[in-house]
C-alpha atoms as a PDB file:
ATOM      1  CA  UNK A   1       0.000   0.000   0.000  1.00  0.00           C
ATOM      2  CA  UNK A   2       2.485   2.438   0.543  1.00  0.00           C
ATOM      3  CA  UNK A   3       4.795   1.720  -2.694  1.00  0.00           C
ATOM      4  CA  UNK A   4       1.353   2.377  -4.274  1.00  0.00           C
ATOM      5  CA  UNK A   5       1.201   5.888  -2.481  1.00  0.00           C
ATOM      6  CA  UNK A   6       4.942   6.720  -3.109  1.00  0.00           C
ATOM      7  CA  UNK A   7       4.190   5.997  -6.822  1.00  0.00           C
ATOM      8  CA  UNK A   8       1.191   8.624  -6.995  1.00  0.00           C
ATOM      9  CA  UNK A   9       2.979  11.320  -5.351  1.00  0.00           C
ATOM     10  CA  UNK A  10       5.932  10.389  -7.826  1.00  0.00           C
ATOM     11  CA  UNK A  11       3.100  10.619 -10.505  1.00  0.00           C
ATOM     12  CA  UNK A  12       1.395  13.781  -9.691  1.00  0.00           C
ATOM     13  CA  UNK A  13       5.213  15.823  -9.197  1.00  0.00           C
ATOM     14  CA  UNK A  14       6.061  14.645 -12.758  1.00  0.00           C
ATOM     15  CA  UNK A  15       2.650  16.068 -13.878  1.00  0.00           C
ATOM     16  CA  UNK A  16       2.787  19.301 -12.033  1.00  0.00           C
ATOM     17  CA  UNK A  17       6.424  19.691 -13.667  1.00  0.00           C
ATOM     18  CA  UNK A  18       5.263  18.543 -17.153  1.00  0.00           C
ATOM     19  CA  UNK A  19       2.846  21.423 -16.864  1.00  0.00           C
ATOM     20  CA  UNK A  20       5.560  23.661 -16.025  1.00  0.00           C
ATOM     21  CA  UNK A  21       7.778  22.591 -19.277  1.00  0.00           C
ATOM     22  CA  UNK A  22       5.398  23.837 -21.908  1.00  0.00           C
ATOM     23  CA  UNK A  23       6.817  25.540 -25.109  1.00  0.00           C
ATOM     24  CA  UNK A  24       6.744  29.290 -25.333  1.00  0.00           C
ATOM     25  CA  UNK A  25       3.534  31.332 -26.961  1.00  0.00           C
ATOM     26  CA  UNK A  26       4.900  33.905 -29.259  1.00  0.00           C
ATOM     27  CA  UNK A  27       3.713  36.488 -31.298  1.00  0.00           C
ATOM     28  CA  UNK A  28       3.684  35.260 -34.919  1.00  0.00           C
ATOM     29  CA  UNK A  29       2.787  37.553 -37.683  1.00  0.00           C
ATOM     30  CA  UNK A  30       4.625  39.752 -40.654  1.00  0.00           C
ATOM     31  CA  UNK A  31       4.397  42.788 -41.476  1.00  0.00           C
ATOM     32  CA  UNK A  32       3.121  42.209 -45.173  1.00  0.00           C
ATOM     33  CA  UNK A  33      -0.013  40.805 -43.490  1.00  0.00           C
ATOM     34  CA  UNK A  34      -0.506  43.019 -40.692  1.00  0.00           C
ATOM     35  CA  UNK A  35       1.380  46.524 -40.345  1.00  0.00           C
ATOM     36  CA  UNK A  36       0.841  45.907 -36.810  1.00  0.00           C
ATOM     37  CA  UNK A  37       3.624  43.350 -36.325  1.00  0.00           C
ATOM     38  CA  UNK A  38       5.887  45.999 -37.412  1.00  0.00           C
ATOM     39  CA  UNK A  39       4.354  49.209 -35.982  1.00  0.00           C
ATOM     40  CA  UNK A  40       2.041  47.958 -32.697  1.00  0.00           C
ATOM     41  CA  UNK A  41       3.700  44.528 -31.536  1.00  0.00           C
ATOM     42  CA  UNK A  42       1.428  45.102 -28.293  1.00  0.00           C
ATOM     43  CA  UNK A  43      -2.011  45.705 -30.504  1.00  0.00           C
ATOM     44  CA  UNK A  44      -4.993  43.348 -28.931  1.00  0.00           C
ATOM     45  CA  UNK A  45      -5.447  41.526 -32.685  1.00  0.00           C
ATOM     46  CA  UNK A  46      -2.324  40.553 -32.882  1.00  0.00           C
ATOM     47  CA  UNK A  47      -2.023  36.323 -33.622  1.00  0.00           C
ATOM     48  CA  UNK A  48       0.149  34.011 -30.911  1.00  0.00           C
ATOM     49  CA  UNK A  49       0.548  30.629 -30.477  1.00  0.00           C
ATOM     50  CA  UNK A  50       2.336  27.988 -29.287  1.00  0.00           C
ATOM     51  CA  UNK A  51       5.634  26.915 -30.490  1.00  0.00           C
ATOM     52  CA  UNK A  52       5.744  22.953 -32.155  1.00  0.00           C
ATOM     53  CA  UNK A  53       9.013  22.647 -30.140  1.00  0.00           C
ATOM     54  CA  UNK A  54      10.091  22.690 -26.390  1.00  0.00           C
ATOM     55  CA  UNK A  55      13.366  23.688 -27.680  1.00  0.00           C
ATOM     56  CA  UNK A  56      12.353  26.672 -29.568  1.00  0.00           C
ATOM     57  CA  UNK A  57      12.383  30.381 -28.714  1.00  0.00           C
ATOM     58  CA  UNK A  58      10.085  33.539 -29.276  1.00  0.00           C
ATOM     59  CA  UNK A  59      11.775  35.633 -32.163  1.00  0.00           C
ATOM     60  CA  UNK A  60      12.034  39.242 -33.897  1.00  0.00           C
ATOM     61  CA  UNK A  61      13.545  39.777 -37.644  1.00  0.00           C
ATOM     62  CA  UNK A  62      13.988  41.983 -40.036  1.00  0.00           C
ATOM     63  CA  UNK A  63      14.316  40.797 -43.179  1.00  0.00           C
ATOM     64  CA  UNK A  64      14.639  42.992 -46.443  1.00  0.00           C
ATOM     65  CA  UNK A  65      12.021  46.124 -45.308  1.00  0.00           C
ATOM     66  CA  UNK A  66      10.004  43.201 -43.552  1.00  0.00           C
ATOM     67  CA  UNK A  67       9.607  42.662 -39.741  1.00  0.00           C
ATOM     68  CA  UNK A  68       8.566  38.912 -38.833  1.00  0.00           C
ATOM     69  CA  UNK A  69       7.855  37.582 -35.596  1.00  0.00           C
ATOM     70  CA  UNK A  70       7.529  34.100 -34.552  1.00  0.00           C
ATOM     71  CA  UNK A  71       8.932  30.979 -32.829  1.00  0.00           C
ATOM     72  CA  UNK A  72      12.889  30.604 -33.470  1.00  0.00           C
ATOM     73  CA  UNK A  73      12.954  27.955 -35.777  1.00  0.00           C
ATOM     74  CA  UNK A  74       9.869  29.159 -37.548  1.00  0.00           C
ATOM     75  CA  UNK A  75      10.753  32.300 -38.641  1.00  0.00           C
ATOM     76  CA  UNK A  76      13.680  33.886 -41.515  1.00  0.00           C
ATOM     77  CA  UNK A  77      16.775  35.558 -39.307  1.00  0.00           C
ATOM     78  CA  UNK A  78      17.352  38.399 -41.118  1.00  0.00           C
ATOM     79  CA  UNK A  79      20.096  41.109 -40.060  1.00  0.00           C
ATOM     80  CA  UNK A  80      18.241  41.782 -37.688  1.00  0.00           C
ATOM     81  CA  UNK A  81      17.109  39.488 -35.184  1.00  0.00           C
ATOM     82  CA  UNK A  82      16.761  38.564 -31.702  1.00  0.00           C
ATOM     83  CA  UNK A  83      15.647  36.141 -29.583  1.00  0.00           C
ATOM     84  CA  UNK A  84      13.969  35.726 -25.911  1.00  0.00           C
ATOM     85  CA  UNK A  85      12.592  32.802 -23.834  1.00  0.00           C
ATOM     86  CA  UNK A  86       9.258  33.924 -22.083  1.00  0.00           C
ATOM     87  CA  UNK A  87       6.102  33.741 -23.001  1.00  0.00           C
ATOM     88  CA  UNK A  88       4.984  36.476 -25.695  1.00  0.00           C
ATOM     89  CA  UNK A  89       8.670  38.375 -25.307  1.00  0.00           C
ATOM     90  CA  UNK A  90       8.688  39.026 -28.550  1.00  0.00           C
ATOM     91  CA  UNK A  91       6.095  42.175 -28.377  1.00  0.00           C
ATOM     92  CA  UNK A  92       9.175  44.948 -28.832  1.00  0.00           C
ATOM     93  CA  UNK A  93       9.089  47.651 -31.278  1.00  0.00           C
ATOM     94  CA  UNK A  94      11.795  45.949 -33.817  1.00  0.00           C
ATOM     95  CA  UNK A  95      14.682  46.908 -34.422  1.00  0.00           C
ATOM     96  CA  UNK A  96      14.298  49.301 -31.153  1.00  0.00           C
ATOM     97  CA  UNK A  97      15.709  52.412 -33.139  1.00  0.00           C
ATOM     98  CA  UNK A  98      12.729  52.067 -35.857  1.00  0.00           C
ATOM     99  CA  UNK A  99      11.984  55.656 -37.065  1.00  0.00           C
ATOM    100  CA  UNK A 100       9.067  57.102 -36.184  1.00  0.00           C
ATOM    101  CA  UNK A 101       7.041  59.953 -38.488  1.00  0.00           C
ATOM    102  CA  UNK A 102       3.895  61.353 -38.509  1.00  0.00           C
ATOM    103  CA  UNK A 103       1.715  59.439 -40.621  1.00  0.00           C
ATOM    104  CA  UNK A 104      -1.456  60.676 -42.107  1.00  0.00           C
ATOM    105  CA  UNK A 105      -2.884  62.167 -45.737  1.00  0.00           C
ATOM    106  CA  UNK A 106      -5.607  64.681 -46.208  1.00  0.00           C
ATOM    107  CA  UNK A 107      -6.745  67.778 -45.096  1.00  0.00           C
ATOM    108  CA  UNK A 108      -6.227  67.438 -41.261  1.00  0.00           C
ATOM    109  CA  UNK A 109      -2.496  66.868 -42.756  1.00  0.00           C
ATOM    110  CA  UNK A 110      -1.509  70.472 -43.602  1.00  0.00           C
ATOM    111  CA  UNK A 111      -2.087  71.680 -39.795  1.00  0.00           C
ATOM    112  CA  UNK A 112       0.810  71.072 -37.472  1.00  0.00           C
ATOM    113  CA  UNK A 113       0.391  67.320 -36.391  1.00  0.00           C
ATOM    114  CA  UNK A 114       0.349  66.794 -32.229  1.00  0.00           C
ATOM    115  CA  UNK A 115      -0.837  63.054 -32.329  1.00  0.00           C
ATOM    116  CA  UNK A 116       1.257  60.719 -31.297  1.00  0.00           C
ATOM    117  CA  UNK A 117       4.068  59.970 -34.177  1.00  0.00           C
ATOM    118  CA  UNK A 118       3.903  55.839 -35.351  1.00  0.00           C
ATOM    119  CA  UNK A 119       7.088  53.605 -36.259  1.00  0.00           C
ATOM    120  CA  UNK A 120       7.327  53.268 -39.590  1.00  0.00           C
ATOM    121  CA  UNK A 121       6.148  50.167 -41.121  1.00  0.00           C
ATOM    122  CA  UNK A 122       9.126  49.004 -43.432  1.00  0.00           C
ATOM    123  CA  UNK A 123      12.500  49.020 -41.718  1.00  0.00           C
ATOM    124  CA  UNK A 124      14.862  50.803 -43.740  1.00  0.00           C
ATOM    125  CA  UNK A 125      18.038  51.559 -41.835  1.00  0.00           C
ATOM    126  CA  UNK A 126      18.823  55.141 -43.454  1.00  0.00           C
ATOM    127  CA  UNK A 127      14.917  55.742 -43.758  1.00  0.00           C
ATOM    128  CA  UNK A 128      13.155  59.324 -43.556  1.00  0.00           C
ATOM    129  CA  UNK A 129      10.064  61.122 -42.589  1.00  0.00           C
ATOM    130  CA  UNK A 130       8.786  63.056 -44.764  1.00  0.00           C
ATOM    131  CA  UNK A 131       5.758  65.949 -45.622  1.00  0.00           C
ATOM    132  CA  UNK A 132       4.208  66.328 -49.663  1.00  0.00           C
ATOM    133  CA  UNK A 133       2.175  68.458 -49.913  1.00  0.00           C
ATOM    134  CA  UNK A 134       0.054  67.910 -52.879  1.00  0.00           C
ATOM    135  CA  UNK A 135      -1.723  71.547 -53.290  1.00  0.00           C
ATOM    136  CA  UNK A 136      -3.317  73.876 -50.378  1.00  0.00           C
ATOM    137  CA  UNK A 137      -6.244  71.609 -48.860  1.00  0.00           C
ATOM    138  CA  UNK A 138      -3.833  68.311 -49.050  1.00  0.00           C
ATOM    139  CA  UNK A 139      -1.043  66.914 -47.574  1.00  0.00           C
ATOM    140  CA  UNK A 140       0.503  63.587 -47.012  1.00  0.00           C
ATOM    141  CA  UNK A 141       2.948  62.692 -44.064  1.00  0.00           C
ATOM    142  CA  UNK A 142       5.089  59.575 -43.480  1.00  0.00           C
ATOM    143  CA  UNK A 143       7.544  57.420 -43.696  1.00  0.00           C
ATOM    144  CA  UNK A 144      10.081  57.844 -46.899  1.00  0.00           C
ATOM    145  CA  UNK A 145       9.686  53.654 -47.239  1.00  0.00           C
ATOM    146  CA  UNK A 146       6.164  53.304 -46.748  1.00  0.00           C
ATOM    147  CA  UNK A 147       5.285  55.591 -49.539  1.00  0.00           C
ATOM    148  CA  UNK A 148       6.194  55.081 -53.438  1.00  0.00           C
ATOM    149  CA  UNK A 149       5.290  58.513 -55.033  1.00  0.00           C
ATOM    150  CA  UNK A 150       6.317  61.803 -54.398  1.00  0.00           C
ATOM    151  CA  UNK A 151       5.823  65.083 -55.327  1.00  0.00           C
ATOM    152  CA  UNK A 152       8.676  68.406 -55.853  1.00  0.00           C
ATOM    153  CA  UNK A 153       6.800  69.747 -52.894  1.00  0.00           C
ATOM    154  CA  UNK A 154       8.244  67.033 -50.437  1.00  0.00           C
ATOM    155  CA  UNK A 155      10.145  67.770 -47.259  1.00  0.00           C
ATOM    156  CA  UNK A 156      12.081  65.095 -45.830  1.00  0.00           C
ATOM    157  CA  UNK A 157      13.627  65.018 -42.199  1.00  0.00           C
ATOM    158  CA  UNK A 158      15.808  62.038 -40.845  1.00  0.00           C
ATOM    159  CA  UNK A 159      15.082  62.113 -36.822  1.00  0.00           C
ATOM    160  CA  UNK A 160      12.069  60.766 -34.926  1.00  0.00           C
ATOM    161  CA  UNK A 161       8.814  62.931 -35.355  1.00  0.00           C
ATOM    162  CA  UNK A 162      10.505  65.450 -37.361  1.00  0.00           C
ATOM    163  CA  UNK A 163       7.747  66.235 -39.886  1.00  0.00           C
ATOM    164  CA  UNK A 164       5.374  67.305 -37.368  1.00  0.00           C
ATOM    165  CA  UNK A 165       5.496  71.111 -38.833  1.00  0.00           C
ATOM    166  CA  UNK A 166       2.657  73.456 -40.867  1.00  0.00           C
ATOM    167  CA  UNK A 167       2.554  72.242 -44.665  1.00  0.00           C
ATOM    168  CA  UNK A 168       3.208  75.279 -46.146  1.00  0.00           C
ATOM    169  CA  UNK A 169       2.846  75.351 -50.377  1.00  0.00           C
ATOM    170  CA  UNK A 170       5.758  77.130 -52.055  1.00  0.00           C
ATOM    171  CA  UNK A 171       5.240  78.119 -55.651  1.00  0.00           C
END
């Protein structure tokens, strides 16, 4: 009777550890599919899950203008990349010296911007905010590598919420 008891209390420690050895939940997302992996790594929709493997570890990449995040041997390791071993660590802005711009188009645009400036979505190391102004009633403000065309009106600034200023048209 009492090998019988020894052997349950053996039992239930291994399945109270077991429960303790679990493999990491990590972010997992790209920022092709959702600008929020890039921009808002702590935004409510954001998709985790469980890694496949006990072994693996919650990641953060950068891969071509591309953030990725993900289990360690899930996701590409770029040039940038980092790894941590608690559950959802990987909710970090990535690389932490992202630029950050204004971002908005439209009217509300030209007026001096005193929201709070966003990192920009595509990671390009020598990146740029920037301000086009399109004509008097429109402007467009953002990141140099988020944005494809650009007017001869554009400002560009290279240093966190620089383009925050009055769009003023110069003819």
């Amino acid at each position: 009777m009492k090998y019988n008891f020894n052997r349950l209390i053996f039992l239930l420690i291994i399945i109270s550890m077991l429960n303790e050895i679990s493999a990491l939940r990590c972010f997992k997302c790209d920022s092709t599919r959702d600008e929020n992996c890039a921009i808002d790594p702590e935004h409510p929709d954001l998709k985790f899950a469980a890694c496949e493997s006990l072994l693996s570890k919650c990641a953060m990449s950068v891969v071509g203008l591309i953030t990725y995040r993900g289990c360690s041997d899930e996701i590409h390791k770029g040039e940038y990349y980092r790894e941590c071993d608690k559950d959802l660590c990987n909710d970090k802005i990535w690389p932490p010296g992202r630029l950050k711009c204004f971002q908005c188009d439209g009217k509300e645009c030209i007026q001096e911007q005193k929201a709070k400036s966003k990192p920009c979505v595509r990671f390009l190391e020598e990146d740029t905010c920037f301000t086009d102004i399109i004509n008097k009633e429109y402007a467009i403000r953002g990141c140099i590598s988020d944005n494809k065309t650009l007017t001869a009106n554009v400002k560009k600034c290279a240093y966190n919420s620089c383009n925050y200023e009055i769009a003023m048209l110069t003819l």
